[in-house]
Every structure is written in structure tokens, then in C-alpha cells.
Protein backbone atom coordinates (compact mmCIF):
# COMPACT_ATOMS: atom_id res chain seq x y z
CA UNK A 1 -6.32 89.65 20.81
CA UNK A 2 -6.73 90.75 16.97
CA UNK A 3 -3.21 89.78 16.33
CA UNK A 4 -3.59 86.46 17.68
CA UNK A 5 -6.65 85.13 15.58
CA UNK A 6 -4.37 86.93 12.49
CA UNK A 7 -1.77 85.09 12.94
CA UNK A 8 -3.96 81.56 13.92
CA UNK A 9 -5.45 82.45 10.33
CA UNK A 10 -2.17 83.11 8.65
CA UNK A 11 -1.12 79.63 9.91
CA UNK A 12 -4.14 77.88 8.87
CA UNK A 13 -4.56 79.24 5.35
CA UNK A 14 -0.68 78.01 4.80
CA UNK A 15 -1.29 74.93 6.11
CA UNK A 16 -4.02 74.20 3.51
CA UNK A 17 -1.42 75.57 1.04
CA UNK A 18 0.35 72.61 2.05
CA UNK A 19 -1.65 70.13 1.80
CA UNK A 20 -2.90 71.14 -1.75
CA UNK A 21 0.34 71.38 -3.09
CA UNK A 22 1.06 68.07 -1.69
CA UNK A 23 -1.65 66.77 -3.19
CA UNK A 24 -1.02 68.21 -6.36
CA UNK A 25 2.12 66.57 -6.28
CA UNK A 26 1.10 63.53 -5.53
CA UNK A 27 -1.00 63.99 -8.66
CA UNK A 28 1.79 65.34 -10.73
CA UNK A 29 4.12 62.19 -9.48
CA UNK A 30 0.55 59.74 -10.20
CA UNK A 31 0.24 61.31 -13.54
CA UNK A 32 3.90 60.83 -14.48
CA UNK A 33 4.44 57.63 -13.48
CA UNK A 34 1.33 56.76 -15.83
CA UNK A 35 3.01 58.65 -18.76
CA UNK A 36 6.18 56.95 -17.99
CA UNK A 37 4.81 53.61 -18.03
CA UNK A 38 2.81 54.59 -21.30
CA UNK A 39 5.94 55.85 -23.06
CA UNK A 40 7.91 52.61 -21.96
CA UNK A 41 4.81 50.21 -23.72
CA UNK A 42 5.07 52.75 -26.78
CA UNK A 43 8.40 52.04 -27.10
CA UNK A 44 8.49 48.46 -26.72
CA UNK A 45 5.57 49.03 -29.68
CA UNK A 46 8.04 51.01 -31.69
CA UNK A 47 10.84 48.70 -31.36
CA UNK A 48 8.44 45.94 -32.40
CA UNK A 49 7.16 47.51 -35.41
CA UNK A 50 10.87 48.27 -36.16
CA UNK A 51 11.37 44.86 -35.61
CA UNK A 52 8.48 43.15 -37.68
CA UNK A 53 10.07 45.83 -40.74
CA UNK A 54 13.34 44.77 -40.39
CA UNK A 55 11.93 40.87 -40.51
CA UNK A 56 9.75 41.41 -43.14
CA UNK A 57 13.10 43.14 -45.25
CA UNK A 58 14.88 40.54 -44.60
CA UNK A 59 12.23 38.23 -45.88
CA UNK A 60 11.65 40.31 -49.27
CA UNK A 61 15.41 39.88 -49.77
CA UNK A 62 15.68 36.28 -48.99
CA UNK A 63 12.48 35.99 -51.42
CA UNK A 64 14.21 38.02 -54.25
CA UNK A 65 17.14 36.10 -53.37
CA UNK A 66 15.41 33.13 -54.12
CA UNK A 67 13.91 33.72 -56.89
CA UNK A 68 17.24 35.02 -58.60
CA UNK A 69 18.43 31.37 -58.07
CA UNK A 70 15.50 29.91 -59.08
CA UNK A 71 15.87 32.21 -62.15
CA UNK A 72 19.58 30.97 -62.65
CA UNK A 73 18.91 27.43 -62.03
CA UNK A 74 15.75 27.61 -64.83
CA UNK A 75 17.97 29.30 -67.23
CA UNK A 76 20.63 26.88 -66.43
CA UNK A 77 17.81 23.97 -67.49
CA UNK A 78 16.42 26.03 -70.20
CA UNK A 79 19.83 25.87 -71.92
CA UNK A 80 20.79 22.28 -70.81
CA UNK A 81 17.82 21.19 -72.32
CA UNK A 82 18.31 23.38 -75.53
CA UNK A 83 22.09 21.69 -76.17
CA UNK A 84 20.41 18.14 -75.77
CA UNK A 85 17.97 18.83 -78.08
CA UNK A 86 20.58 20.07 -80.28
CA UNK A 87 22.62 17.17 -79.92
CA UNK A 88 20.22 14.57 -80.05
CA UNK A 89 19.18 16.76 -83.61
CA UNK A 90 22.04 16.78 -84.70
CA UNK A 91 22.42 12.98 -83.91
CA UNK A 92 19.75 11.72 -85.95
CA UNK A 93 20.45 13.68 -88.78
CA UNK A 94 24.11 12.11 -88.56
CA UNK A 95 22.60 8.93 -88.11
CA UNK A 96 20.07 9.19 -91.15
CA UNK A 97 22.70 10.58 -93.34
CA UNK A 98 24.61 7.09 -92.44
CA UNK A 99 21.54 5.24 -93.29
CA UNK A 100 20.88 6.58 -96.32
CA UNK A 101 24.87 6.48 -97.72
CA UNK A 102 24.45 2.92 -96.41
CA UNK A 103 21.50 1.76 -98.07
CA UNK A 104 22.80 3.53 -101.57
CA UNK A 105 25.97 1.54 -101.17
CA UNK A 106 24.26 -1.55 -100.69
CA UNK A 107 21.96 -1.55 -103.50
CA UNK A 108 24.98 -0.42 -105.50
CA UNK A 109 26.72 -3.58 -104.74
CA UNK A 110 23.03 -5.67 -105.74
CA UNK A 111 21.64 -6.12 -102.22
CA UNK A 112 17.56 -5.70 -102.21
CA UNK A 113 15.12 -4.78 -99.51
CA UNK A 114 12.49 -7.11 -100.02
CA UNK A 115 10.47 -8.00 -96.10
CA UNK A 116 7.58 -10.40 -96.52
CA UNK A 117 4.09 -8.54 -95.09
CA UNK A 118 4.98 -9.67 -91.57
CA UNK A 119 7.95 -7.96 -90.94
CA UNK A 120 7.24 -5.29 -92.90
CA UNK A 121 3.84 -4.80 -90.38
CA UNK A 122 5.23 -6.34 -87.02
CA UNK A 123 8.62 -4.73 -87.18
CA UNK A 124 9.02 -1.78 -89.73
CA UNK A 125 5.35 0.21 -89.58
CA UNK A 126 5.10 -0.47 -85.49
CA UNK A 127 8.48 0.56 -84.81
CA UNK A 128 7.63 3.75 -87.04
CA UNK A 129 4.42 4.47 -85.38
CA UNK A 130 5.42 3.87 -81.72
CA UNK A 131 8.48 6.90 -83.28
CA UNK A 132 11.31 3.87 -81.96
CA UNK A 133 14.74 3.74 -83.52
CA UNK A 134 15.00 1.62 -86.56
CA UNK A 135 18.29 -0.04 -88.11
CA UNK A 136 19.04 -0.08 -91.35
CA UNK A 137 15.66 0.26 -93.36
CA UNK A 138 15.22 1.79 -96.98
CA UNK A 139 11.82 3.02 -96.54
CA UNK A 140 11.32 6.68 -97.25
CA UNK A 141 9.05 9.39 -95.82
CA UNK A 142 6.71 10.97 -98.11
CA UNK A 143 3.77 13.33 -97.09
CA UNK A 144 1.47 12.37 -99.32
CA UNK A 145 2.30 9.83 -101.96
CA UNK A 146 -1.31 9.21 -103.56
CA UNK A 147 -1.32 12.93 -104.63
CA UNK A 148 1.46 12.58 -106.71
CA UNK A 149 2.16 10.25 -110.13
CA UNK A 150 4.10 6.68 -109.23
CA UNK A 151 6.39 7.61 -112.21
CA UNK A 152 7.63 10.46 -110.60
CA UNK A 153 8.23 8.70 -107.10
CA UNK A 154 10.31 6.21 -108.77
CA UNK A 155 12.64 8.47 -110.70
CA UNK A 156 12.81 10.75 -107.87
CA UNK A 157 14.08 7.91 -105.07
CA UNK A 158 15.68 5.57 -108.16
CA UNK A 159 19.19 5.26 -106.05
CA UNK A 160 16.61 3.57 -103.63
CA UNK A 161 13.97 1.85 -105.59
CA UNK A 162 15.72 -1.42 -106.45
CA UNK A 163 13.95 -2.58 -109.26
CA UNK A 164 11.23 -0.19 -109.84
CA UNK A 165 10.06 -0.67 -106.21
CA UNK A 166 9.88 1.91 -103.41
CA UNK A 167 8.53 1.83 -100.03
CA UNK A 168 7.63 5.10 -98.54
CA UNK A 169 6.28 5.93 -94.93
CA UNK A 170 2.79 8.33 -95.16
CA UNK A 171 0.23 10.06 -92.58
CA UNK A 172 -2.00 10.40 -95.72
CA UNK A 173 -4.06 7.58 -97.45
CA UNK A 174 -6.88 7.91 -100.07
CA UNK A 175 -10.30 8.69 -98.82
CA UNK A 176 -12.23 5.12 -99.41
CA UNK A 177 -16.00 6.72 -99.77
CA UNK A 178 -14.55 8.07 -103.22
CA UNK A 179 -14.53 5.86 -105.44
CA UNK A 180 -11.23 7.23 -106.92
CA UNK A 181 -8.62 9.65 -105.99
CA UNK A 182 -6.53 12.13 -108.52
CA UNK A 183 -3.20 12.52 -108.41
CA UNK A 184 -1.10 15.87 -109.62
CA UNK A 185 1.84 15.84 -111.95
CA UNK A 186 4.77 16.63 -113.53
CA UNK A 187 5.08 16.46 -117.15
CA UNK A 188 3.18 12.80 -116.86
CA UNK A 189 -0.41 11.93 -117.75
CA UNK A 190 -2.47 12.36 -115.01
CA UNK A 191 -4.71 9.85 -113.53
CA UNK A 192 -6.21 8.15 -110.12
CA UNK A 193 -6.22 5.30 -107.83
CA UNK A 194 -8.60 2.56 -107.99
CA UNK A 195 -9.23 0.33 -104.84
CA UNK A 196 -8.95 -3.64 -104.34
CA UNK A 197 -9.84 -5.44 -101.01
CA UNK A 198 -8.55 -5.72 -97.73
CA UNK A 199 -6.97 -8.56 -96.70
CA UNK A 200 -5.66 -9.59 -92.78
CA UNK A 201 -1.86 -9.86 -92.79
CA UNK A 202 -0.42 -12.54 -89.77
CA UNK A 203 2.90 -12.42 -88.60
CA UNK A 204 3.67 -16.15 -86.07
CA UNK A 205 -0.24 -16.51 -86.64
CA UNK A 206 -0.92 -13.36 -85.09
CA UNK A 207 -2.74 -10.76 -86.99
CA UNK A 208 -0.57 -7.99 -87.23
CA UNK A 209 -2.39 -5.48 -90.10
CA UNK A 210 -4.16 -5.21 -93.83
CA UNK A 211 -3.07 -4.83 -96.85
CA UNK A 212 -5.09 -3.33 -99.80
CA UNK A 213 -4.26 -3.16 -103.35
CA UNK A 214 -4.54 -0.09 -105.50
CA UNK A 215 -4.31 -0.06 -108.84
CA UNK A 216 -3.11 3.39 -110.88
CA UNK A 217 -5.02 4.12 -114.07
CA UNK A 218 -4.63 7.18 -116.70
CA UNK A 219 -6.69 7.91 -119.81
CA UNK A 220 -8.99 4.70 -118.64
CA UNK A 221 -6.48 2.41 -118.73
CA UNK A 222 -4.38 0.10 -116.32
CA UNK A 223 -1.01 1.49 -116.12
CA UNK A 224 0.75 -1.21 -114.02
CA UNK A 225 1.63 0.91 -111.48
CA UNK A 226 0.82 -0.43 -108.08
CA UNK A 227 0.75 0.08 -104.56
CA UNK A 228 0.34 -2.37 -101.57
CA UNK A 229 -0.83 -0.30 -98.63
CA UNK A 230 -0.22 -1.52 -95.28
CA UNK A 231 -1.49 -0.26 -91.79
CA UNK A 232 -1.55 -1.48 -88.38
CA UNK A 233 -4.79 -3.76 -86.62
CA UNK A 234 -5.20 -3.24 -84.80
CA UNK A 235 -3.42 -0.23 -83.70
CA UNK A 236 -1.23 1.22 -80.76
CA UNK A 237 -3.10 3.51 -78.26
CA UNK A 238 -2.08 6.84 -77.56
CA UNK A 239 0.09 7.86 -80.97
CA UNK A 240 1.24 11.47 -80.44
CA UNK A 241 0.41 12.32 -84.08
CA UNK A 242 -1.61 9.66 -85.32
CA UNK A 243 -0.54 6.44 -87.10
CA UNK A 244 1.76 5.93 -90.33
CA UNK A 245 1.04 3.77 -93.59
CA UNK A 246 3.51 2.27 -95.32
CA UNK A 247 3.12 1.61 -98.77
CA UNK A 248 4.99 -0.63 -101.62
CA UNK A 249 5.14 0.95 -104.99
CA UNK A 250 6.02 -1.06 -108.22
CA UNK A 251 5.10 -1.83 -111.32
CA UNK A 252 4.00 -4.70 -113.17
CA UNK A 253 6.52 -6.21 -116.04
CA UNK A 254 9.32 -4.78 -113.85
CA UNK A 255 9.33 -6.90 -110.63
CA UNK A 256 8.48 -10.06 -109.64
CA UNK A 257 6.21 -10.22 -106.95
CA UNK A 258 8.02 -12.75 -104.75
CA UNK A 259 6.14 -12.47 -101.00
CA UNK A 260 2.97 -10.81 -101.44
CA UNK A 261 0.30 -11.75 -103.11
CA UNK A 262 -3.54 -9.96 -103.68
């Protein structure tokens, strides 16, 4: 009878056995098939990252890319631009080289440039100021002709000044709430412009500009020297660097005054 409830134990205890381990297992199999589905999301994560880095690579190098042709094409502009500015340079200077053989020829052989105040307003001082092409002109650029003597302008532009007259292009004018204005020289008496009036200029009966009349004196006295001074009224908007005068030096006893008259 011992034996028999031994044995009936023996059996029991191993059946528990069994059923733990069973549902340890079940565990272990629960457990794993969580970790396996875990692992599989962590990889898809992984191979997204991987993914998104090999986009975004991709992307930088396209972007570099880019901006290497970009960087080309620039350049490429930079230059094209620097040739046509050198050509177009180059092309005025071969073009006022022309213009000035031209107009040296043609006083040579007698011809004059002598524009009454109209055209010399409507055509030659607007076409200067609006900076469009002229033809054939004999009109000189000079920075700032009331600061030097009239003497000295005509000797140094005589192949051009027909007649003791010149007609220079300036950004500078006398400052008209001074009652005179000095000049500097070389090897000449010194002296100063005096002022006259203003007078309206028409061109078709249009007015067009004024002219004004200044007078050059030295040592108190009148030296005949004079220049008609010309500017633009009214005057184009928007000039990139401000307007131009234009201004008509002779000198009494040397040149008949033929179109203007102060």
C-alpha cells in the first residue's frame, strides 16, 4: 500500500513537470515570436535609415553637382561679359581715334564746325548727356575748363580750334554765388571769369537750353577771351553721372561771331 501512493506521487509530481515546462515553452515560443517580430521592424528601421543616407548622398552630390555647373556656367558669363567689354572698349577707342584723324583732316582741308545754339543744345549736349553715339563732332572733353587759362586751351587743341574757337564738353561750371572764379596757369597771366546773363535758347520754337556769357579778365582788364556756356532746360531725368555743359571758347578780333549772339 506504501508503494502505491509512491508511485501515484511520483506520477503526479512529473505530471506538473509537464505542464510547467510546457508552459514555459509556450512562454519561450510567446517571447520569441515578440523578439522576432521586433528585430524584423528594427530592420525595416535600419534599412530605412540606410535608405534616407543613401538619398540624402545622393542629394549632396547632385547639389555639389549643381553648383559646379552653376560655377562653370558663371565663369563662362563672367568671361563672356569681360571680352565684350573689351571689345566694345576697344571699339570706341577705334572709333574716336577715327573721329579725331577725321576731324584734323577736315579742318586741314578748311572745313569749320560752326552749329547755331539749336543744334548745338538739341542734338550735340543731349546726345552727350543721355551717353548716345555721336557722328562726327569736334567737341572735346575737358574736366574742368574754367580752372584753367583760355590761352592755354587753344594752343593745346589748335589742330581742332578752327579759328581760335574750341568747344569742349565739361561736368564742371563756375559756382554763380561768387562773383568771380580764378583760373590756374601756365606761364600766362592769371585771371577769372566774370558772368553775363542767361538767355533761353529754342530749337523749332521749342526751348531747348541757356546760354550765358562769360567774359575772361587778367590784371583788371578785358582780355577778349570768351566763353558761351550752354546746358540743357530743362534737363533729362535719371543721368547716371549727372549732366554735361558744353562750352564755346573764342576770342574777340579773331572770329566772327556768325550764329550767336549775347
Amino acid at each position: 500500500m506504501v508503494k502505491r501512493k509512491t508511485s501515484t506521487n511520483n506520477t503526479s509530481n512529473t505530471s506538473r513537470v509537464r505542464v510547467r515546462v510546457r508552459v514555459e515553452s509556450d512562454k519561450d515560443e510567446e517571447i520569441l515570436g515578440t523578439n522576432k517580430l521586433e528585430l524584423r521592424k528594427l530592420k525595416r528601421i535600419r534599412e530605412e535609415e540606410e535608405s534616407l543616407k543613401i538619398s540624402f548622398r545622393l542629394a549632396e552630390e547632385l547639389e555639389r553637382q549643381e553648383l559646379e555647373r552653376l560655377a562653370c556656367v558663371s565663369s563662362s558669363f563672367a568671361a563672356c561679359r569681360l571680352e565684350i567689354r573689351a571689345a566694345e572698349i576697344f571699339r570706341k577707342q577705334a572709333e574716336a581715334l577715327k573721329k579725331r584723324e577725321l576731324e584734323k583732316r577736315l579742318i586741314s582741308l578748311g572745313y569749320t564746325f560752326n552749329p547755331d545754339d539749336g543744334i548745338l543744345l538739341h542734338h550735340h549736349l543731349r546726345e552727350k548727356c543721355l551717353e548716345n553715339a555721336l557722328g562726327f563732332y569736334a567737341i572735346l572733353e575737358e574736366a574742368d575748363i574754367y580752372a584753367k587759362h583760355p590761352q592755354n586751351l587753344i594752343e593745346n587743341y589748335r589742330a581742332l580750334a578752327a579759328g581760335n574757337v574750341g568747344y569742349f564738353f565739361t561736368r564742371s561750371r563756375p559756382n554763380e554765388t561768387q562773383p568771380h572764379t580764378s583760373t590756374s596757369t601756365d606761364h600766362v597771366q592769371a585771371g577769372h571769369w566774370i558772368f553775363g546773363k542767361e538767355l533761353d535758347v529754342l530749337h523749332q520754337g521749342e526751348k531747348v537750353g541757356v546760354k550765358q556769357l562769360l567774359e575772361y579778365c587778367a590784371a583788371g582788364a578785358k582780355t577778349g577771351y570768351k566763353i558761351i556756356e550752354y546746358r540743357l532746360d530743362p534737363c533729362p531725368d535719371n543721368l547716371k553721372d549727372g549732366p554735361w555743359f558744353l562750352c564755346k571758347l573764342y576770342k574777340d578780333g579773331s572770329y566772327m561771331e556768325v550764329q550767336s549772339s549775347l
